[in-house]
Protein backbone atom coordinates (compact mmCIF):
# COMPACT_ATOMS: atom_id res chain seq x y z
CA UNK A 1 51.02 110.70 198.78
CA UNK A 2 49.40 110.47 202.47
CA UNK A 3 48.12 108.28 204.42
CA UNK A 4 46.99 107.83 207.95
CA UNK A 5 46.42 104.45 209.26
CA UNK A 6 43.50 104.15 212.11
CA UNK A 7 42.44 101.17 214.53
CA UNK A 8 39.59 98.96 213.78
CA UNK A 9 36.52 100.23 214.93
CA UNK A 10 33.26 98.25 216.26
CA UNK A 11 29.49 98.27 216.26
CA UNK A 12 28.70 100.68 219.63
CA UNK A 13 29.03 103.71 217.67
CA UNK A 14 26.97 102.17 214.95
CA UNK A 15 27.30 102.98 210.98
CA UNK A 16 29.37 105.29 209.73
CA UNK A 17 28.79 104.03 206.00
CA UNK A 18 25.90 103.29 204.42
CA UNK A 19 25.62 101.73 200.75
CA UNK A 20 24.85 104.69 198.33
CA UNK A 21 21.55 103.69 196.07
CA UNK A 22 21.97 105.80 192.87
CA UNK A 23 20.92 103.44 190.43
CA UNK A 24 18.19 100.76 190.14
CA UNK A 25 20.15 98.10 188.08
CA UNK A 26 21.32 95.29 190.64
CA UNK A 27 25.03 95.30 189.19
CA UNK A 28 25.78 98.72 190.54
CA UNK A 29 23.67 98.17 193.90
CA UNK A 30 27.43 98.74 195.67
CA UNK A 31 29.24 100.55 192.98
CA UNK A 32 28.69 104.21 195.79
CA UNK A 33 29.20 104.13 199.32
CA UNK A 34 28.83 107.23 201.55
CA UNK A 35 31.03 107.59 204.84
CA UNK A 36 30.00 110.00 207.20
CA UNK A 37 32.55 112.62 208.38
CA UNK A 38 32.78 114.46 212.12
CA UNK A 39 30.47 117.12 210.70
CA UNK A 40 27.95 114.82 209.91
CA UNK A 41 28.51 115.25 206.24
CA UNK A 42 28.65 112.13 204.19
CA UNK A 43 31.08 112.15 201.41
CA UNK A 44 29.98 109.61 198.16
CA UNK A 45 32.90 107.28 197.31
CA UNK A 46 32.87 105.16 193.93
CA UNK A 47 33.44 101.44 195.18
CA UNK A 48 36.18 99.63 193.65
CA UNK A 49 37.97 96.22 194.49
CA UNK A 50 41.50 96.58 195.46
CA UNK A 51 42.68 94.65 192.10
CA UNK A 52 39.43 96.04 189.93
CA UNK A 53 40.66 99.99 191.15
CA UNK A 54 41.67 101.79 188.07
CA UNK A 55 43.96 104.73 188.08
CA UNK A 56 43.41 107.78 189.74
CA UNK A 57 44.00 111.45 189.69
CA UNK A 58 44.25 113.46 192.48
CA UNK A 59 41.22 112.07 195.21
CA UNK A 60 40.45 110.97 198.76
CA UNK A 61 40.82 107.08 199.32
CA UNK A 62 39.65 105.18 202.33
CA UNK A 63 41.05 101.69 201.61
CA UNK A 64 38.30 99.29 203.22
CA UNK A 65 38.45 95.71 204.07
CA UNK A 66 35.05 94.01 203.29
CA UNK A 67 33.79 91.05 204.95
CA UNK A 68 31.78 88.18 203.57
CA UNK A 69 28.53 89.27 205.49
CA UNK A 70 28.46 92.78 203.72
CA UNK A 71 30.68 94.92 206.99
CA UNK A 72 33.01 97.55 206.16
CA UNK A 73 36.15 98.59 208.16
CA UNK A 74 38.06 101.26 207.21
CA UNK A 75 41.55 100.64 207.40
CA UNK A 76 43.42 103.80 206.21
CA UNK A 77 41.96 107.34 205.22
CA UNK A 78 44.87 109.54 202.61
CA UNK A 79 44.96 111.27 199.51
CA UNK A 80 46.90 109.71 195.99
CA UNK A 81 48.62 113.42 195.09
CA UNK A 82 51.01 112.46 192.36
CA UNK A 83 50.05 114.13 189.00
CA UNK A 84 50.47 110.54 187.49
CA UNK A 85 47.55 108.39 187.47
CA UNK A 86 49.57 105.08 187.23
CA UNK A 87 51.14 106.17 190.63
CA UNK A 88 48.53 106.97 192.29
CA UNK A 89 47.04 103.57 191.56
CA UNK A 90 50.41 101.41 192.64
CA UNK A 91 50.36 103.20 195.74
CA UNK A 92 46.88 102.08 196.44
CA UNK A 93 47.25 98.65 195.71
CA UNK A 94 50.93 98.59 197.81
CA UNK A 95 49.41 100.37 200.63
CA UNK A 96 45.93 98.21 200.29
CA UNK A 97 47.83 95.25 200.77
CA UNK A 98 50.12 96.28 203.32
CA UNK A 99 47.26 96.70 205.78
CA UNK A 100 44.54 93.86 204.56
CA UNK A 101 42.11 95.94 202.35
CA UNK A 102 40.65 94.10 199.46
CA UNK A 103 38.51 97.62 198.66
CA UNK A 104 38.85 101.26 197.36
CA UNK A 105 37.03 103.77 198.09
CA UNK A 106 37.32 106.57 196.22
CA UNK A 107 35.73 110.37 196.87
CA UNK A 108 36.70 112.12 193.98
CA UNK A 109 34.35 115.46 194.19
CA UNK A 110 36.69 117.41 196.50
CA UNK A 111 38.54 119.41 193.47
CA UNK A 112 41.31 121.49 195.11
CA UNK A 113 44.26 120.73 197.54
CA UNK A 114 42.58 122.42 200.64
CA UNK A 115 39.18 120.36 199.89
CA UNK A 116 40.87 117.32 199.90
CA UNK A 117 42.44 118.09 203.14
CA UNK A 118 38.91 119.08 204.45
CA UNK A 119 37.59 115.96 203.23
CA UNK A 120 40.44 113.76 204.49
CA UNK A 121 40.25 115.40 208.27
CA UNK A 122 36.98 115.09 208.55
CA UNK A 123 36.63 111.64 207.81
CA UNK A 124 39.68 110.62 210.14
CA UNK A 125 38.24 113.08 212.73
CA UNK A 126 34.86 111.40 212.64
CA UNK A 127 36.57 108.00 212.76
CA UNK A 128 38.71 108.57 215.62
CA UNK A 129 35.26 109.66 217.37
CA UNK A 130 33.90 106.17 217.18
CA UNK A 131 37.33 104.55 218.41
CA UNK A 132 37.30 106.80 221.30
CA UNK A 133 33.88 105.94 222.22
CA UNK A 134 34.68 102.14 221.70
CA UNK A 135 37.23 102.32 224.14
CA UNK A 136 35.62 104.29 226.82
């Protein structure tokens, strides 16, 4: 498995996630998040709390700390790429609490190796954008 961790970014660059309204019931209002990538692409991720996540195959992750007014910071973009599920999901939760996350997001529509990469670069790529321009 991968991982890259990435500095906190603020509000000058504005949102790069947006909640992800695919369902009229209340109890799934932030079950889908989308994150935008450096191509302008937004990639849906299924919403899980870092305790709640279950296990995974082969996906993205973006392991997100949520704050009690509703922000978002991504904390680490990678890929779980161990054929077992179970692994996948301990190395979420280790790596989730290693850096302060208490949610999962998971992108799991990128179905090969070489999408995932895609994905995964894009999202970082984009990411590092907005940390650039927060500096500047």
């Amino acid at each position: 498995m991968w991982m890259r961790k990435v500095e906190a970014e603020t509000a000058q660059w504005g949102p790069a996630d947006e909640p992800a309204l695919v369902c009229s019931e209340a109890a799934f209002a932030q079950a889908f998040h989308y994150w935008r990538g450096a191509s302008g692409r937004r990639y849906l991720h299924s919403v899980y709390t870092l305790i709640g996540c279950p296990a995974l195959p082969r996906a993205n992750y973006i392991l997100v700390r949520r704050y009690e007014d509703g922000r978002r910071l991504a904390l680490a973009f990678g890929q779980t790429k161990d054929e077992a599920a179970t692994l996948n999901l301990a190395h979420l939760r280790h790596e989730g609490a290693k850096c302060g996350a208490n949610e999962v997001h998971i992108h799991l529509l990128a179905e090969t190796a070489d999408e995932r990469l895609l994905v995964e670069a894009d999202l970082v790529a984009a990411h590092t954008r907005r940390l650039a321009a927060n500096a500047a």
